[in-house]
Protein backbone atom coordinates (compact mmCIF):
# COMPACT_ATOMS: atom_id res chain seq x y z
CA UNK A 1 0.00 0.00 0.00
CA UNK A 2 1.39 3.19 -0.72
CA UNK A 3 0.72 6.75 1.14
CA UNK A 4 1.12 10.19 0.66
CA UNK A 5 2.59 13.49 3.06
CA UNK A 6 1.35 17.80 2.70
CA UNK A 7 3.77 21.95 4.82
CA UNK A 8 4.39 26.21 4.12
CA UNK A 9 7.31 28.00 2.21
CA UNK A 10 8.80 31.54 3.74
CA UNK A 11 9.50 34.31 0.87
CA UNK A 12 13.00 33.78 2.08
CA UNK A 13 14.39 29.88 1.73
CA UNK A 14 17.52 28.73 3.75
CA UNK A 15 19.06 25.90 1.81
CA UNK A 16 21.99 23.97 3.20
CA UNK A 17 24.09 21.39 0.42
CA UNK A 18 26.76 18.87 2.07
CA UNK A 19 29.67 17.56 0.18
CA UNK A 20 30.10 14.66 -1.90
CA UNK A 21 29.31 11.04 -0.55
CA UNK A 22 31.96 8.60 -0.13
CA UNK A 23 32.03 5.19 0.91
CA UNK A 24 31.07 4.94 4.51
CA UNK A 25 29.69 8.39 4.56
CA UNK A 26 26.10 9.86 5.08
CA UNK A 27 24.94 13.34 3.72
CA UNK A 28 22.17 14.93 3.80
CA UNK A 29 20.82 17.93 1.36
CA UNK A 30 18.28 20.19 2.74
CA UNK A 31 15.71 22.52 1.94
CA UNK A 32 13.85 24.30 4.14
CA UNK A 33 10.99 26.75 4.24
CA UNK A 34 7.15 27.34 4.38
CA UNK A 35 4.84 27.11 1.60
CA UNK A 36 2.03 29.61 2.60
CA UNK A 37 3.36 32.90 3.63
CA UNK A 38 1.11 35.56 5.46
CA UNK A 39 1.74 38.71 4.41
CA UNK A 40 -0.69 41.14 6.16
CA UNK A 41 -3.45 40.95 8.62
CA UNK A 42 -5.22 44.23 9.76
CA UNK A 43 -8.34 46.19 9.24
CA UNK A 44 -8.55 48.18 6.07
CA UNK A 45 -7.80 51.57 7.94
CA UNK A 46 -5.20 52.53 10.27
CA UNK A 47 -7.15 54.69 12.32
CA UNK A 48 -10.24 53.20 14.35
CA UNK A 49 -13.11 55.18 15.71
CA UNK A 50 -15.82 53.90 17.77
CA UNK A 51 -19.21 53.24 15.11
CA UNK A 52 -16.73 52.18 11.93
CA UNK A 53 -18.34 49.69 9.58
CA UNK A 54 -14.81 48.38 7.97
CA UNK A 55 -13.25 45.56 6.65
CA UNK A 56 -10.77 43.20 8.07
CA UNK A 57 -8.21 41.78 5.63
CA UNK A 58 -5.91 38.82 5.58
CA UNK A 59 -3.48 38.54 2.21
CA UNK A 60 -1.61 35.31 1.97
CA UNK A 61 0.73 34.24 -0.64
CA UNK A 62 1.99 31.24 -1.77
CA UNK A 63 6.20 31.37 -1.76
CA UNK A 64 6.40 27.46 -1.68
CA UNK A 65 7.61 24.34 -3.87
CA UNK A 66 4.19 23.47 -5.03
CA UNK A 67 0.73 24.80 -6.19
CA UNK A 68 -1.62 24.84 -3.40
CA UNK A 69 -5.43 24.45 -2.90
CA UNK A 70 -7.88 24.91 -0.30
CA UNK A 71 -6.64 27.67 1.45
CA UNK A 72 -9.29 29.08 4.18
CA UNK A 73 -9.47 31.39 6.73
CA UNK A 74 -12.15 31.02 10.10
CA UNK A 75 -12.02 34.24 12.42
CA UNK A 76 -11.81 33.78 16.87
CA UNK A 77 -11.17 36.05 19.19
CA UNK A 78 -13.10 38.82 18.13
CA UNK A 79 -17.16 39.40 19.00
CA UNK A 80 -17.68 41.97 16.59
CA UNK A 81 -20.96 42.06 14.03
CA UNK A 82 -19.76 40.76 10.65
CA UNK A 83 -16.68 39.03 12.06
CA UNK A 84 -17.81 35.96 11.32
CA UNK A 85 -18.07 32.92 9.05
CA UNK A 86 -15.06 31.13 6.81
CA UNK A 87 -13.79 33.31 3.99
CA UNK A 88 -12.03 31.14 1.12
CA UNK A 89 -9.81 31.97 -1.77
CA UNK A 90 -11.77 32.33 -4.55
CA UNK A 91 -8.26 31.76 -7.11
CA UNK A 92 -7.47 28.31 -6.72
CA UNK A 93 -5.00 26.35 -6.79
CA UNK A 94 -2.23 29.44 -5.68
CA UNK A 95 0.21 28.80 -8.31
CA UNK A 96 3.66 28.45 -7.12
CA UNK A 97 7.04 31.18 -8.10
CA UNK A 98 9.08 30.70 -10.89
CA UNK A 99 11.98 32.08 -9.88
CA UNK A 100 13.49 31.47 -13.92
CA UNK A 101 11.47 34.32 -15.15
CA UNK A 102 11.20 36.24 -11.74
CA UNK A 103 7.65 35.16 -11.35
CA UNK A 104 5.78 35.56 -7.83
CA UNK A 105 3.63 33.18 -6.08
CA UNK A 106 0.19 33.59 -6.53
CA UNK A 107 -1.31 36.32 -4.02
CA UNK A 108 -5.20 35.62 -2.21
CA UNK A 109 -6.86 38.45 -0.81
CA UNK A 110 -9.77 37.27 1.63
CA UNK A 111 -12.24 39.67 3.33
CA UNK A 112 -14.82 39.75 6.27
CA UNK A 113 -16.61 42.92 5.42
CA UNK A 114 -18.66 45.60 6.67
CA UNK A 115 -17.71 44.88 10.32
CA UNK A 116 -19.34 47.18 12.54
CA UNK A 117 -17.27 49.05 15.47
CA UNK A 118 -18.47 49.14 18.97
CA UNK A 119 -18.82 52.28 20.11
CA UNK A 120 -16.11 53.32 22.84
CA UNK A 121 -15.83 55.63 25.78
CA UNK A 122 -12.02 55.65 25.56
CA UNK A 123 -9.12 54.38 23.93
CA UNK A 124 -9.50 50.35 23.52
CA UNK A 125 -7.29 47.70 22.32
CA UNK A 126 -9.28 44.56 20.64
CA UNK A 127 -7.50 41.32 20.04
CA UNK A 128 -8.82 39.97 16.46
CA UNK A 129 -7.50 36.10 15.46
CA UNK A 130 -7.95 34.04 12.62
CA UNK A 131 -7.11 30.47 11.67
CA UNK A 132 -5.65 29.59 7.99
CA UNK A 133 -5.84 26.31 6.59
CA UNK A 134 -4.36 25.11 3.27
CA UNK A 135 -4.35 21.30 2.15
CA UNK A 136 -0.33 20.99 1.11
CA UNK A 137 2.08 18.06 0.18
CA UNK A 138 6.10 17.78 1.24
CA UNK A 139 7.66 15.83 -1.35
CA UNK A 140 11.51 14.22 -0.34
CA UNK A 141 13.74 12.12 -1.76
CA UNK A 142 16.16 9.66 -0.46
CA UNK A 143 18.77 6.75 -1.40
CA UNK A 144 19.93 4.18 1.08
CA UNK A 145 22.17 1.47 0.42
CA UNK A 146 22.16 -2.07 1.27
CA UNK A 147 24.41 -5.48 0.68
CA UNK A 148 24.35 -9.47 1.22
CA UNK A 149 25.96 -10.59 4.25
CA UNK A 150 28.37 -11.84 1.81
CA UNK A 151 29.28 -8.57 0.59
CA UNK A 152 29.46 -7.15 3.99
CA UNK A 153 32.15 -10.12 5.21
CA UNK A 154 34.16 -9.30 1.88
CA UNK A 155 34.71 -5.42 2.85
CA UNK A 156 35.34 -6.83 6.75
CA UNK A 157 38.13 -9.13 4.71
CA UNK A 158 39.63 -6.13 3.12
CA UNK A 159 39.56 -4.14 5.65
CA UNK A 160 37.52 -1.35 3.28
CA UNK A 161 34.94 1.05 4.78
CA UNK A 162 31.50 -0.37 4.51
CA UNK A 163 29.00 1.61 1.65
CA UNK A 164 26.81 3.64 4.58
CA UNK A 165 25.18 5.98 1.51
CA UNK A 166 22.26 7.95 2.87
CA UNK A 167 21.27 11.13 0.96
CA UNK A 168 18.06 12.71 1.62
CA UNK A 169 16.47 16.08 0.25
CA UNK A 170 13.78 16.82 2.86
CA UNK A 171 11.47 18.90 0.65
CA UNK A 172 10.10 22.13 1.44
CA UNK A 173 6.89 22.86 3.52
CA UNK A 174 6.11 23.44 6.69
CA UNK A 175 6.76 19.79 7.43
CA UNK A 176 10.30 18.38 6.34
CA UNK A 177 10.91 14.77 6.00
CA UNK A 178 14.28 12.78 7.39
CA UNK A 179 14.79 9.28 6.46
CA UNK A 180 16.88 6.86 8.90
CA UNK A 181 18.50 3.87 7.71
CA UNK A 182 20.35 1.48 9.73
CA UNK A 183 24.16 2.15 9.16
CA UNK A 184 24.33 -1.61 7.48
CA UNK A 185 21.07 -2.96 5.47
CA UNK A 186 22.09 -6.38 5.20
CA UNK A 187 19.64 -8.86 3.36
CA UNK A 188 19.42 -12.29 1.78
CA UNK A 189 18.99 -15.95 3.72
CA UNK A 190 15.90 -15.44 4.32
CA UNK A 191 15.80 -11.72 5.24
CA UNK A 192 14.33 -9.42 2.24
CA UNK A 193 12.57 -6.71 4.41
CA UNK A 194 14.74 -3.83 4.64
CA UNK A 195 13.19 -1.12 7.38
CA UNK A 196 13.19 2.60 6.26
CA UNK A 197 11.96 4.87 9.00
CA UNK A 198 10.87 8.30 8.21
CA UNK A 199 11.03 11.21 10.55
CA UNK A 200 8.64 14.42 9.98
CA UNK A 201 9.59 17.16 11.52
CA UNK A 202 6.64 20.95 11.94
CA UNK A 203 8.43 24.06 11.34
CA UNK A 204 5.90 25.98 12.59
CA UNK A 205 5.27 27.64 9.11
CA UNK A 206 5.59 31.43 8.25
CA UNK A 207 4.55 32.33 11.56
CA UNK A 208 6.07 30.01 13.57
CA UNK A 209 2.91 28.77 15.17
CA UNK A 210 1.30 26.79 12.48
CA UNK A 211 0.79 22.99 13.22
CA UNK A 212 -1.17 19.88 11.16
CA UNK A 213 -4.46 19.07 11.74
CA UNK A 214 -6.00 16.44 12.74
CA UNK A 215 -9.58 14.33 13.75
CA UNK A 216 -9.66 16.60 17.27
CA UNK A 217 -8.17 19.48 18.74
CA UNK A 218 -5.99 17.54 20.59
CA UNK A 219 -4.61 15.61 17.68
CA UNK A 220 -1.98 16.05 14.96
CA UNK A 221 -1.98 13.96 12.06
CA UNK A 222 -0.48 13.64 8.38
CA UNK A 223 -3.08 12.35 6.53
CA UNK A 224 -1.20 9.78 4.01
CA UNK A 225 2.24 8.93 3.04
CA UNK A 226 3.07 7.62 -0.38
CA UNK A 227 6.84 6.34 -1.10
CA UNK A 228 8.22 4.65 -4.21
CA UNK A 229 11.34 3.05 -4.93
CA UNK A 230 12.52 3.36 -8.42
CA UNK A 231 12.06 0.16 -10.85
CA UNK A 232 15.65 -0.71 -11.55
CA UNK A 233 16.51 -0.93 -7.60
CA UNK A 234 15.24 -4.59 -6.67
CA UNK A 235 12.72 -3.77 -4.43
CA UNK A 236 9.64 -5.04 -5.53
CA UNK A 237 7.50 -3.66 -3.09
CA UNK A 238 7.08 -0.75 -0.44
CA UNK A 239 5.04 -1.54 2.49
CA UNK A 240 3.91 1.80 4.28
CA UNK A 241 0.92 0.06 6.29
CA UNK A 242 2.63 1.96 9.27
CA UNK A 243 2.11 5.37 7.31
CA UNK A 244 -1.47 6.14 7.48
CA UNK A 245 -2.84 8.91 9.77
CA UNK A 246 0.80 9.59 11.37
CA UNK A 247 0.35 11.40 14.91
CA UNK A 248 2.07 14.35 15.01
CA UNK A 249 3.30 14.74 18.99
CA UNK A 250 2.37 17.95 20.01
CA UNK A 251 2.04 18.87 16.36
CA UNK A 252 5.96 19.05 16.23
CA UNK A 253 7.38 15.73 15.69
CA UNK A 254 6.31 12.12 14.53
CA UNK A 255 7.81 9.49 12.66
CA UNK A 256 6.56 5.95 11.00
CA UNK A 257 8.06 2.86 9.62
CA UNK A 258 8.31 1.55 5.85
CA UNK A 259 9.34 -1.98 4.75
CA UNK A 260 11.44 -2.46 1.47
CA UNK A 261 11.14 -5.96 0.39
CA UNK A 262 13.86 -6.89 -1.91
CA UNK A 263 13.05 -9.02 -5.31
CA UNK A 264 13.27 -12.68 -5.15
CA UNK A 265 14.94 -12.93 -8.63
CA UNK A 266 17.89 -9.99 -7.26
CA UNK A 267 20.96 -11.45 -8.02
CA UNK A 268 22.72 -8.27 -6.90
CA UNK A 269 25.44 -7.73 -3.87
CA UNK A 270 24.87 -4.36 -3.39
CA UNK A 271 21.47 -2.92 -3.91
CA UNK A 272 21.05 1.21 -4.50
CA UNK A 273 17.58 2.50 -4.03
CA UNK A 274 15.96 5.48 -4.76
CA UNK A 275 13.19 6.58 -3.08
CA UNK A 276 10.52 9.35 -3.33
CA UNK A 277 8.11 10.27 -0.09
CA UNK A 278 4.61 12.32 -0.58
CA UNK A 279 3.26 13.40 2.40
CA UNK A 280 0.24 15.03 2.70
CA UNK A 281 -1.72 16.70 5.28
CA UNK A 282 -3.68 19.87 5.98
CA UNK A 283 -1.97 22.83 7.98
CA UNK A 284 -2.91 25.38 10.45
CA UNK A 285 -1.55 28.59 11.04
CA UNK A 286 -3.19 30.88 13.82
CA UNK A 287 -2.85 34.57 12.94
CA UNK A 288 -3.48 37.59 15.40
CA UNK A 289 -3.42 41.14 15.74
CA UNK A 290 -4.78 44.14 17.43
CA UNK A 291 -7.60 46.48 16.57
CA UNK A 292 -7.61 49.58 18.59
CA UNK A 293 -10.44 51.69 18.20
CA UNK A 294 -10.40 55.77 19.07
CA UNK A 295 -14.10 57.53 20.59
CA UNK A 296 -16.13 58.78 17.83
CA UNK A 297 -16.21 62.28 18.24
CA UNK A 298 -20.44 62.30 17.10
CA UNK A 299 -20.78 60.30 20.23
CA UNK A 300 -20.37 61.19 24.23
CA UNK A 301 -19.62 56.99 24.83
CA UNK A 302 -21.43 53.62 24.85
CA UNK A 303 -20.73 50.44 25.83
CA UNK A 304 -17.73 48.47 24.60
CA UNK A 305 -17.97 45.59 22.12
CA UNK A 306 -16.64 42.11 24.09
CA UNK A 307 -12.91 41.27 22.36
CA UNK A 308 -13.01 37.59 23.09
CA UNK A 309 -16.32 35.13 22.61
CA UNK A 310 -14.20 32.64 21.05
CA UNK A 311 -11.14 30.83 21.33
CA UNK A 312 -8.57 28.73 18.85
């Protein structure tokens, strides 16, 4: 059974490339980032008074690795008429850059309008929150290496360095991928299941507090995992039972376990295999700001709109 893995890209990507593999070496190559970035989220003027009717505006673009669909928007923290109900992007999917002809993510502009201003007495500051949710995909690669027992005894014989070849790109999203490989996959006599854990790690997205969701509050899933080894590798299948529904702990760490079970017409000693991991999940990134709002000067005062009837 296969699965499948989803993350968000920053405007600004920190990319980190080891050096060349050699025998008995691991390296890893790196990309990090976010895939949604939030660029602004404030009422439409700068200057609040008590009795406004305004808008409150969120702009989000996406800056990641991949097109991306869904993206939503649900409002907490502030009680105010008209601050209410799910906005969604109305362009879909956000088309990703393309940094070859200096092309920009695709922008989303989503609004909760005419939201009407309680009137104040005096100078109040309102807390105003909203939750964005995007459906997104981390795609990583990997190779790992692995040998017969016979193999391994021969390079003991030599005295040579054992083949320990792990190289993993670990996408870009707000959820990276790491792949660990015992440092000697040894199959053959009677043992063809090679394990492959993978390691998925929350970056907390553009703001640093974004997390996957899952079934419940409480819980933090990636939805599906799909890996593939490629055909010429002698695996002939990939097992990711394990893979489906990964908890998150804490939304900031989880990990699962995939089987590689090599061919029984491989002939090979030494066995390279490429693999590519989808992982795909919704993510959540909580937003907030403050509103304050001025007196009107038409009117001598009133009662104070509540800042807080709901909650994350």
């Amino acid at each position: 059974m296969q699965a499948k893995i989803f993350v968000l890209p920053l405007a600004l990507m920190i990319i980190f490339f080891s050096g060349c593999t050699l025998p008995g070496q691991q390296t890893t190559s790196t990309v990090t980032g976010q895939s949604l970035t939030i660029e602004s989220f404030a009422p439409e003027y700068n200057y609040v008074a008590g009795g406004d009717d305004l808008d409150i505006v969120l702009k989000v673009r996406n800056t990641g690795g991949r097109d991306i669909n869904g993206v939503r928007a649900e409002p907490y923290l502030l009680a105010w008429s008209g601050y209410t109900g799910t906005e969604t992007c109305t362009t879909t999917p956000l088309y990703k850059p393309n940094p070859e002809i200096n092309r920009l993510g695709s922008p989303c502009t989503l609004k909760w309008q005419n939201v009407q201003v309680p009137e104040v007495s005096k100078e109040e500051t309102f807390q105003v929150g909203t939750k964005v949710e995007y459906d997104y995909a981390t795609e990583a690669t990997a190779t790992v290496y692995a040998l017969t027992a016979n193999m391994y005894n021969g390079y003991m014989e030599r005295g040579e360095d054992v083949r320990s070849v792990k190289t993993v790109d670990s996408g870009t999203g707000p959820i990276l991928i790491d792949v660990k490989v015992d440092d000697v996959l040894i199959y053959g006599s009677g043992n063809n299941n090679l394990p492959v854990t993978l390691v998925f790690t929350n970056t907390g997205g553009s703001t640093g507090k974004g997390y996957p969701k899952g079934s419940t509050d409480r819980e933090f899933e990636i939805e599906s995992v799909d890996v593939s080894a490629d055909s010429a590798s002698g695996i002939s299948t990939v097992d990711t039972s394990d893979c489906q529904n990964v908890r998150m702990r804490g939304g900031t760490t989880g990990d699962c376990t995939i089987q590689l079970s090599v061919g029984s017409g491989t002939t090979s000693s030494e066995l390279i295999v490429h693999l590519k991991i989808t992982a795909e999940y919704t993510y959540v990134e909580p937003v907030e700001t403050y509103i304050t709002v001025h007196p009107s000067l038409s009117s001598s005062g009133g009662s104070a709109g509540t800042g807080s009837s709901r909650n994350p």
